[in-house]
PDB file of N, CA and C in Angstrom:
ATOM      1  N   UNK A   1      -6.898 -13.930  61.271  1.00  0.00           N
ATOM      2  CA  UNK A   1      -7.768 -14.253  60.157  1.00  0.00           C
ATOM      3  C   UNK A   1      -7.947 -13.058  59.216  1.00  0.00           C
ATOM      4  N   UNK A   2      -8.374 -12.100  59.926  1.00  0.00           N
ATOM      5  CA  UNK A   2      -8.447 -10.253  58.923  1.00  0.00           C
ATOM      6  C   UNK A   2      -7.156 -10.048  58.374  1.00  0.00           C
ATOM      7  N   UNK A   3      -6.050 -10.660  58.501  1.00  0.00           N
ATOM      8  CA  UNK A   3      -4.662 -10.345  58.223  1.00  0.00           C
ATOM      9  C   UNK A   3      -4.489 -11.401  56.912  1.00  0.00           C
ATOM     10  N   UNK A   4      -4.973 -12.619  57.259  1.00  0.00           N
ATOM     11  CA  UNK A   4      -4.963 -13.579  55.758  1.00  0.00           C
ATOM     12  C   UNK A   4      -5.926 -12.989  54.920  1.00  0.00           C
ATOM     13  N   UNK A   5      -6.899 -12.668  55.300  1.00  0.00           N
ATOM     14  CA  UNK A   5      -7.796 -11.948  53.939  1.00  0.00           C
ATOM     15  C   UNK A   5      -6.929 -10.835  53.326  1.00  0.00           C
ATOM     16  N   UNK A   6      -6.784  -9.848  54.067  1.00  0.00           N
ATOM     17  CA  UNK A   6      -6.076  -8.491  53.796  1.00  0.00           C
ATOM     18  C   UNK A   6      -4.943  -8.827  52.870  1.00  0.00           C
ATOM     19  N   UNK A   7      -4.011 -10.104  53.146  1.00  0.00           N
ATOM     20  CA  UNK A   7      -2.974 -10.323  52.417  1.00  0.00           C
ATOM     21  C   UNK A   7      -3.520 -10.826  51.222  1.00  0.00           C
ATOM     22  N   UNK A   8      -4.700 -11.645  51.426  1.00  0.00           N
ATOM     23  CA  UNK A   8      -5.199 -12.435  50.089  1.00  0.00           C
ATOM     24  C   UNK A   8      -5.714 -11.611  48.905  1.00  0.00           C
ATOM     25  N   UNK A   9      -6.061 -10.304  49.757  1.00  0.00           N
ATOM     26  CA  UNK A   9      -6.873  -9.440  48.375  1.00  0.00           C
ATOM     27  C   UNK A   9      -6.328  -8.826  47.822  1.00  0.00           C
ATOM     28  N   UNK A  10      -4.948  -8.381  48.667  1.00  0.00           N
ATOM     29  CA  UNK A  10      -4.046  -7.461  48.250  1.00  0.00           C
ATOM     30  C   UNK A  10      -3.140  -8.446  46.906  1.00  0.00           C
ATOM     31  N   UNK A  11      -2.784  -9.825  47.116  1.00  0.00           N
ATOM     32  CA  UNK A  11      -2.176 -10.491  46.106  1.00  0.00           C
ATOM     33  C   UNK A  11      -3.000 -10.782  45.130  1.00  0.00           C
ATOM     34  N   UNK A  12      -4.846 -10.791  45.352  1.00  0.00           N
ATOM     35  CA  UNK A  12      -5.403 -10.866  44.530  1.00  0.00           C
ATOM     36  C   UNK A  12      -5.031  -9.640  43.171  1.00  0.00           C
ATOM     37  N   UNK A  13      -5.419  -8.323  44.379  1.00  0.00           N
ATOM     38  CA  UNK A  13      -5.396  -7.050  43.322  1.00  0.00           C
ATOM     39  C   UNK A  13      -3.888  -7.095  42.543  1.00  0.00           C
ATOM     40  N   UNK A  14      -2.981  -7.734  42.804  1.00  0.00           N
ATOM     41  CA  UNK A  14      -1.311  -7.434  42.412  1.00  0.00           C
ATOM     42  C   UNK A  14      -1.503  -8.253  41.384  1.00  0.00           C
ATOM     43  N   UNK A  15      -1.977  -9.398  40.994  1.00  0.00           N
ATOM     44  CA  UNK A  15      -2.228 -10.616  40.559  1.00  0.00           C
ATOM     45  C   UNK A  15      -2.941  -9.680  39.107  1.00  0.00           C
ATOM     46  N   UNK A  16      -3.946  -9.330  39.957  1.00  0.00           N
ATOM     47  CA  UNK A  16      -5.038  -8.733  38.591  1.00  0.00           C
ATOM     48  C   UNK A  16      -4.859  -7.615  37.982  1.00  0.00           C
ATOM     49  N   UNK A  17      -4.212  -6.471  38.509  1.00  0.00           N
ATOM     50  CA  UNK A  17      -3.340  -5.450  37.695  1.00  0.00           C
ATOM     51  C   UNK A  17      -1.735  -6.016  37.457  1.00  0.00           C
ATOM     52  N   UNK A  18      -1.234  -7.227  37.251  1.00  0.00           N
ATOM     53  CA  UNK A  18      -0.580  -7.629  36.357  1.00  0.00           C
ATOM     54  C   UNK A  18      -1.092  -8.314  35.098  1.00  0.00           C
ATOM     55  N   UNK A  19      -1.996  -8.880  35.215  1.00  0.00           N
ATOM     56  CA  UNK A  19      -3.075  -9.279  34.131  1.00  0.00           C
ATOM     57  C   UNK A  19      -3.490  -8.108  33.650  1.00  0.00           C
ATOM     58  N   UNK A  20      -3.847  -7.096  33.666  1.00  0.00           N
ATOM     59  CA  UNK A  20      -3.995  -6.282  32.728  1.00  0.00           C
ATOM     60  C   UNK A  20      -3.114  -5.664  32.823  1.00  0.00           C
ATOM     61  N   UNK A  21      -1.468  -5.083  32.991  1.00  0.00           N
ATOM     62  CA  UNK A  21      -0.763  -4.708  32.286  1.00  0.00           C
ATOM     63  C   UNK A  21      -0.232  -5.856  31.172  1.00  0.00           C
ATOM     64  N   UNK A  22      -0.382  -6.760  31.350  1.00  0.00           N
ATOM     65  CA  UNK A  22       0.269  -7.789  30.232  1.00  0.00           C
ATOM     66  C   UNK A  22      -0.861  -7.852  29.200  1.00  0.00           C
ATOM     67  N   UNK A  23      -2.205  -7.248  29.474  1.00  0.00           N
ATOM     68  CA  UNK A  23      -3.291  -7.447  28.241  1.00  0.00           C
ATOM     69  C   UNK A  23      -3.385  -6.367  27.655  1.00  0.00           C
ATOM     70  N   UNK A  24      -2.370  -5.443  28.330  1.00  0.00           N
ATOM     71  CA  UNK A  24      -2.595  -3.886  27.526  1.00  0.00           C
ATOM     72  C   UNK A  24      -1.064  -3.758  26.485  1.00  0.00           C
ATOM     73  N   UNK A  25      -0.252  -4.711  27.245  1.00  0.00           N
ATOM     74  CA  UNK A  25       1.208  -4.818  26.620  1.00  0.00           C
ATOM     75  C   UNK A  25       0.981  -6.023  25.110  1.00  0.00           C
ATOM     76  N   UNK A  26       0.287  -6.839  25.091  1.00  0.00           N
ATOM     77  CA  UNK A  26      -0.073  -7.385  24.193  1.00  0.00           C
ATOM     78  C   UNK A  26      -1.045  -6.646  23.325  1.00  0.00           C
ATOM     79  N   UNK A  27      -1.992  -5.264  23.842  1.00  0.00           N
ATOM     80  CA  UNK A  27      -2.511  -4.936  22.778  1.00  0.00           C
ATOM     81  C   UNK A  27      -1.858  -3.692  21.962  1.00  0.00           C
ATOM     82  N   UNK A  28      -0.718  -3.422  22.259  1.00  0.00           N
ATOM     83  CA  UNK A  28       0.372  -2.413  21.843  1.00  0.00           C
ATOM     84  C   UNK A  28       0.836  -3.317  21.226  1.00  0.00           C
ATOM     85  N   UNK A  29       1.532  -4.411  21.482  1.00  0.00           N
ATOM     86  CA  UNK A  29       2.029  -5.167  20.414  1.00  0.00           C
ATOM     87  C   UNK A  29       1.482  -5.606  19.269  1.00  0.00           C
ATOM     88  N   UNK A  30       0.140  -5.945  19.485  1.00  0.00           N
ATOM     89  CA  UNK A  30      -0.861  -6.026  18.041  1.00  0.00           C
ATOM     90  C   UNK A  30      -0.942  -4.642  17.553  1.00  0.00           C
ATOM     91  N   UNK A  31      -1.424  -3.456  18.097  1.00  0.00           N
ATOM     92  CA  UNK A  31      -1.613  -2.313  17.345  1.00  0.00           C
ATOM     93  C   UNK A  31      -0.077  -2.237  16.665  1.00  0.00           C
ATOM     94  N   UNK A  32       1.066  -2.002  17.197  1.00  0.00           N
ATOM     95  CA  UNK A  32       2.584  -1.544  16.233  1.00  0.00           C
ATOM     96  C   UNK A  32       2.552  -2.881  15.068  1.00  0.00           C
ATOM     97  N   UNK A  33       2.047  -4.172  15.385  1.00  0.00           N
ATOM     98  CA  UNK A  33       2.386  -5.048  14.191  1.00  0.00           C
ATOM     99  C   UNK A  33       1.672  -4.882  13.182  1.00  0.00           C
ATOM    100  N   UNK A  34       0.141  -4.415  13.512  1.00  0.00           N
ATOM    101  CA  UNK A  34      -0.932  -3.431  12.491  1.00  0.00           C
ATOM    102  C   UNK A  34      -0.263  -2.502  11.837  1.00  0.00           C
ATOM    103  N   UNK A  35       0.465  -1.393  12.345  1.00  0.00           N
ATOM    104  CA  UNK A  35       1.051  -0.442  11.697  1.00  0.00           C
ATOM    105  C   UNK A  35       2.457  -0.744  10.952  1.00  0.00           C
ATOM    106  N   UNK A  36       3.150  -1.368  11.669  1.00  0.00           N
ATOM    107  CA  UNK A  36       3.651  -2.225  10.675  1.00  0.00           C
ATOM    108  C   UNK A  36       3.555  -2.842   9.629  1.00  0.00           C
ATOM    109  N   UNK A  37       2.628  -4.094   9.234  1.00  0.00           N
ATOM    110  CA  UNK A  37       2.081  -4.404   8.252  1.00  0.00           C
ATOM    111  C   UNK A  37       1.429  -3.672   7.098  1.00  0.00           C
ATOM    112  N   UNK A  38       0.735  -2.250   7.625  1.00  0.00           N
ATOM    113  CA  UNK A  38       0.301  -1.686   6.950  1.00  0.00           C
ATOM    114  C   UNK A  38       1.458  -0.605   6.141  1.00  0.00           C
ATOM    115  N   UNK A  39       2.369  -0.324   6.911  1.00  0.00           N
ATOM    116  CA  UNK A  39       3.399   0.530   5.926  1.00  0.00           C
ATOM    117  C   UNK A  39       4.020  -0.564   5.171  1.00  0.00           C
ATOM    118  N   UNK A  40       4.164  -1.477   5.265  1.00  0.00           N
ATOM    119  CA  UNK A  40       5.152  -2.736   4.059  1.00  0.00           C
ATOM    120  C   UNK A  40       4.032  -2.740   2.967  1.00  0.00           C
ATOM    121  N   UNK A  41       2.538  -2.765   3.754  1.00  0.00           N
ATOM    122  CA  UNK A  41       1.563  -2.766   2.465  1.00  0.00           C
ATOM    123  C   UNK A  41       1.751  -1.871   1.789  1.00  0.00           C
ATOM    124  N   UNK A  42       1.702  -0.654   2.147  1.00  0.00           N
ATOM    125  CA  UNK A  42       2.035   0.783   1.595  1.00  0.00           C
ATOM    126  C   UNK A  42       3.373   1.045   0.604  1.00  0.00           C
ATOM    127  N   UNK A  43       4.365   0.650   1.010  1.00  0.00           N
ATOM    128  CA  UNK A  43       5.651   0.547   0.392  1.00  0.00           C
ATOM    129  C   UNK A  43       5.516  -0.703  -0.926  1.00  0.00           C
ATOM    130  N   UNK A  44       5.126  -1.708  -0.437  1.00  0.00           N
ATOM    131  CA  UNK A  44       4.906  -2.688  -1.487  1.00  0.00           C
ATOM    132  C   UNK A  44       3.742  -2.382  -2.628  1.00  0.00           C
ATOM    133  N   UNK A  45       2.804  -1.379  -2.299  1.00  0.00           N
ATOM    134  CA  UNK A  45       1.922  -0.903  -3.181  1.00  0.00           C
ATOM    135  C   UNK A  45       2.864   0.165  -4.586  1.00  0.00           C
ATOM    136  N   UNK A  46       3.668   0.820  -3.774  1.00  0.00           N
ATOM    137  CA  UNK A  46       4.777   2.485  -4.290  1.00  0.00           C
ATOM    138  C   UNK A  46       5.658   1.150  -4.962  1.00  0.00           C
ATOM    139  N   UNK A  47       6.352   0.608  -4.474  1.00  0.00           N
ATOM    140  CA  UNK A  47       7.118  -0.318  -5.169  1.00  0.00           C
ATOM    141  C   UNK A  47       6.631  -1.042  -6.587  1.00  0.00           C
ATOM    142  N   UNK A  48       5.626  -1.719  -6.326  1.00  0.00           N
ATOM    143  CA  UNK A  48       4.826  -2.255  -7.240  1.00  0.00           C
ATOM    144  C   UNK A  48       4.384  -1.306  -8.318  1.00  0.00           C
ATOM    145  N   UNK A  49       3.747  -0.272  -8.035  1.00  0.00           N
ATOM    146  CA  UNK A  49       3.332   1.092  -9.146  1.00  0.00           C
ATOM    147  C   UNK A  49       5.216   1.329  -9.899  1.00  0.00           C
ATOM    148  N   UNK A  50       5.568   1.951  -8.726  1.00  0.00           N
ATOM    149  CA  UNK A  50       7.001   2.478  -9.341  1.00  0.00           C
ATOM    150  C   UNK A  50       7.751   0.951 -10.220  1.00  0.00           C
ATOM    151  N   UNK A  51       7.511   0.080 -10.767  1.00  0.00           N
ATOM    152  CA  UNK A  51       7.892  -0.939 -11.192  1.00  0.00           C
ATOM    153  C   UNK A  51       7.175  -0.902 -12.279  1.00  0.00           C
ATOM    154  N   UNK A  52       6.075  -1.430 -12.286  1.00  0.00           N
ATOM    155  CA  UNK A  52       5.234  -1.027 -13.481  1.00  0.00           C
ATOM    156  C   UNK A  52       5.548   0.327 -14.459  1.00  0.00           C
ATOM    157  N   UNK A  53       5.638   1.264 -13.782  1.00  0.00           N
ATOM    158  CA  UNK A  53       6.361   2.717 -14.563  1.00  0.00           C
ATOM    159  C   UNK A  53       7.675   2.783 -15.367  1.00  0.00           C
ATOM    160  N   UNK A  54       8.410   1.445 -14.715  1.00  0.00           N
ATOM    161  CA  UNK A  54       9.443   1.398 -15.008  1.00  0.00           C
ATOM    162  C   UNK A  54       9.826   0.426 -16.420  1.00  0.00           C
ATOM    163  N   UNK A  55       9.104  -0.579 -16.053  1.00  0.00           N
ATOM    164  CA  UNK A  55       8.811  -1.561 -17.092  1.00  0.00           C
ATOM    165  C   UNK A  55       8.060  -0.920 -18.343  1.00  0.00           C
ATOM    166  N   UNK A  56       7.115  -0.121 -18.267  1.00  0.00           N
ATOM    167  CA  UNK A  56       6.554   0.839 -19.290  1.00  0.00           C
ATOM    168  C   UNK A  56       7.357   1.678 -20.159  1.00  0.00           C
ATOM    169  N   UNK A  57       8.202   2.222 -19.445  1.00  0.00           N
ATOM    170  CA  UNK A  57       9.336   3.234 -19.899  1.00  0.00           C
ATOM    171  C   UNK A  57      10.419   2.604 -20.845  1.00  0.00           C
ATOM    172  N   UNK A  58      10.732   1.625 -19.984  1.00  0.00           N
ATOM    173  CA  UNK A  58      11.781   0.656 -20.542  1.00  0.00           C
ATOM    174  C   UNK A  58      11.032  -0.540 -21.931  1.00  0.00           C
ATOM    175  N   UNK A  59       9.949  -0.358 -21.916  1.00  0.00           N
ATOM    176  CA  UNK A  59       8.905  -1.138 -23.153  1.00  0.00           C
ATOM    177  C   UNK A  59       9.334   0.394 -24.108  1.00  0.00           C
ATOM    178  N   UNK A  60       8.891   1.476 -24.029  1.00  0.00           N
ATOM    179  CA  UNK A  60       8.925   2.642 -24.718  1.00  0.00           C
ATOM    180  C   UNK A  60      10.202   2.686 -24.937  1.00  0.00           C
ATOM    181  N   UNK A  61      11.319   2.894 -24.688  1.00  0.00           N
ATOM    182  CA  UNK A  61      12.305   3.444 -25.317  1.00  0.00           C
ATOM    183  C   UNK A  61      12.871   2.284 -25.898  1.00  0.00           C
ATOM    184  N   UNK A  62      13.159   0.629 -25.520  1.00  0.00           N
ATOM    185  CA  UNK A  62      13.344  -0.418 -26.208  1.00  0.00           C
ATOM    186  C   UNK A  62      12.577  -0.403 -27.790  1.00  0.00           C
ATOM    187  N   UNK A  63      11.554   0.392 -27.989  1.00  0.00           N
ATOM    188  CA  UNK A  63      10.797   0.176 -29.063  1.00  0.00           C
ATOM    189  C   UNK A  63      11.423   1.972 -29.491  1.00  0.00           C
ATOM    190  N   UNK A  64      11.598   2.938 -29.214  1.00  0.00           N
ATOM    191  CA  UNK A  64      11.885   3.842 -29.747  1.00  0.00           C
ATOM    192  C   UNK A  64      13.343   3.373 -30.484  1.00  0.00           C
ATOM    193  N   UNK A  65      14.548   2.983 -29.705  1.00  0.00           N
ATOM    194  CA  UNK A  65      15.968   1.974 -30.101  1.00  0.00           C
ATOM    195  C   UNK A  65      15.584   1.314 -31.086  1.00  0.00           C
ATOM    196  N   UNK A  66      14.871   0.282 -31.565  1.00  0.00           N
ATOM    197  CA  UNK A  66      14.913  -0.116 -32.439  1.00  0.00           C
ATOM    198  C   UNK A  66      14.260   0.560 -33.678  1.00  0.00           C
ATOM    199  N   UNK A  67      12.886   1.697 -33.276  1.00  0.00           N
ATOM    200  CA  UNK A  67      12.884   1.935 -34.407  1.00  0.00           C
ATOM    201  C   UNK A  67      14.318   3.046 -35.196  1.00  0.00           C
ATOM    202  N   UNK A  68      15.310   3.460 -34.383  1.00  0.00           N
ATOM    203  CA  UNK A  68      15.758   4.465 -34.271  1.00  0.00           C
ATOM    204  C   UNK A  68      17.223   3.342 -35.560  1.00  0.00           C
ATOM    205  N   UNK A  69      17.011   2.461 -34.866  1.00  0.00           N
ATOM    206  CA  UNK A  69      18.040   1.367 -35.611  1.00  0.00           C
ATOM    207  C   UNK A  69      17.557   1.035 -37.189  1.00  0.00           C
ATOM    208  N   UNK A  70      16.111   0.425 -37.026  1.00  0.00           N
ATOM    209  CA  UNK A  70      15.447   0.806 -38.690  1.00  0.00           C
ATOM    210  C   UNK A  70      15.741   1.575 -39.531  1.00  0.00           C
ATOM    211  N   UNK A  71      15.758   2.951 -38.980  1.00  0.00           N
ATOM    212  CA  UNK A  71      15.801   4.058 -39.747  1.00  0.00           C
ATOM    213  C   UNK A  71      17.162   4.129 -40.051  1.00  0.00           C
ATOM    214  N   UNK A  72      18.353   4.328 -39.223  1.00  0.00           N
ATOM    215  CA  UNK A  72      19.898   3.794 -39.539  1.00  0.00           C
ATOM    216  C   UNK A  72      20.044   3.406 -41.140  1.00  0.00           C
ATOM    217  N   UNK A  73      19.618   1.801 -40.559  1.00  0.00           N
ATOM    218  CA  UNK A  73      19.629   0.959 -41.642  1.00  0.00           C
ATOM    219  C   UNK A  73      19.201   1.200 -42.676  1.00  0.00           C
ATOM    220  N   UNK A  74      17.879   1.463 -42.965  1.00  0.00           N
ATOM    221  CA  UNK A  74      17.573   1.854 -44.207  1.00  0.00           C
ATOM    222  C   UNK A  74      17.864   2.960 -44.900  1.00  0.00           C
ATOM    223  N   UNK A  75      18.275   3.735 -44.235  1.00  0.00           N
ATOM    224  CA  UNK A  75      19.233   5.248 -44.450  1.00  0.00           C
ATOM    225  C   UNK A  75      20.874   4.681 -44.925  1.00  0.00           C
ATOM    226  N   UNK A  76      21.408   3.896 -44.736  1.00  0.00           N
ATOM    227  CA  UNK A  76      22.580   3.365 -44.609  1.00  0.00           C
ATOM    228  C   UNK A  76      22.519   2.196 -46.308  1.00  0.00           C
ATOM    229  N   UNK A  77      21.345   1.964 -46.049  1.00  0.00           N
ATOM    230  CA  UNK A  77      20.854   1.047 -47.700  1.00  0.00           C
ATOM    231  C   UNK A  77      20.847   1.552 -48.537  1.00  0.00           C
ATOM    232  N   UNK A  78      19.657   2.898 -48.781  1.00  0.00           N
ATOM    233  CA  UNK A  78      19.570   3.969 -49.066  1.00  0.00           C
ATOM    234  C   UNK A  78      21.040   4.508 -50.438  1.00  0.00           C
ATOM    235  N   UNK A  79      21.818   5.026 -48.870  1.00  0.00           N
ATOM    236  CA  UNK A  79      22.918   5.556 -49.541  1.00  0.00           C
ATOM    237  C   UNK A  79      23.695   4.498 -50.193  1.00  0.00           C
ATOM    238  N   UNK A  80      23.739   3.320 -49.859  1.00  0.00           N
ATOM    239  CA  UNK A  80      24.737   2.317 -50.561  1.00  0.00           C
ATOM    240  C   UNK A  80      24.390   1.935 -51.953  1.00  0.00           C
ATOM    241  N   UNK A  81      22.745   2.149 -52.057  1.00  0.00           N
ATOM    242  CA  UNK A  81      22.231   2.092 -53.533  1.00  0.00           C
ATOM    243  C   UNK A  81      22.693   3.315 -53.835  1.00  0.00           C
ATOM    244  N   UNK A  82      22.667   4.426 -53.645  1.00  0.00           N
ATOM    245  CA  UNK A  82      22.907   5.727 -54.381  1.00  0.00           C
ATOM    246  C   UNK A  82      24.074   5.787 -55.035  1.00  0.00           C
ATOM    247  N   UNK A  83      24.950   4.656 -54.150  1.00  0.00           N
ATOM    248  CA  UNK A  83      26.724   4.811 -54.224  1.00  0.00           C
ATOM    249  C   UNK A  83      27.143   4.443 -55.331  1.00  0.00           C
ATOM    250  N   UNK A  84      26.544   2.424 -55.265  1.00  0.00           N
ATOM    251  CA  UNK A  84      26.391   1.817 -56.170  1.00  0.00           C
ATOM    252  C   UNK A  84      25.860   1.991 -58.034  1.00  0.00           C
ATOM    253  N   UNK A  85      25.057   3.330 -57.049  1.00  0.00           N
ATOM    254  CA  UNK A  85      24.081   3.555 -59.037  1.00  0.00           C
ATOM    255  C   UNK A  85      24.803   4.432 -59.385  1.00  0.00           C
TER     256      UNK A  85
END
């Protein structure tokens, strides 16, 4: 009878420190998917800024090009009246 208990507590305790290695292995897996998530947030934040910077830049010099083309042109008019007169 002391030999079925002894075995019973012992599979109890095997039983119950496998239950908590599998509740400590699941909470490593939530903490790395936390840190995970949070660097894509991080990267998708740098991405997002560095995009915006980019689109800004590319608004600025699209508008510097054309005025740069204006001036051409009317420089190019300019002289064709001068040619003409």
């Amino acid at each position: 009878m002391q030999k079925r208990i002894n075995t019973a507590t012992i599979e109890a305790q095997v039983e119950e420190q496998l239950y908590y290695q599998q509740t400590l292995e699941y909470q490593n897996r939530g903490t790395k998917a936390d840190i995970i998530r949070q660097k894509y947030e991080q990267i998708t934040r740098e991405y997002n800024a560095q995009n915006s910077q980019f689109q800004e830049r590319h608004v600025a010099i699209k508008n510097d090009e054309q005025a740069k083309r204006q001036e051409i042109l009317k420089n190019f008019d300019d002289h064709l009246s001068t040619i003409r007169s």
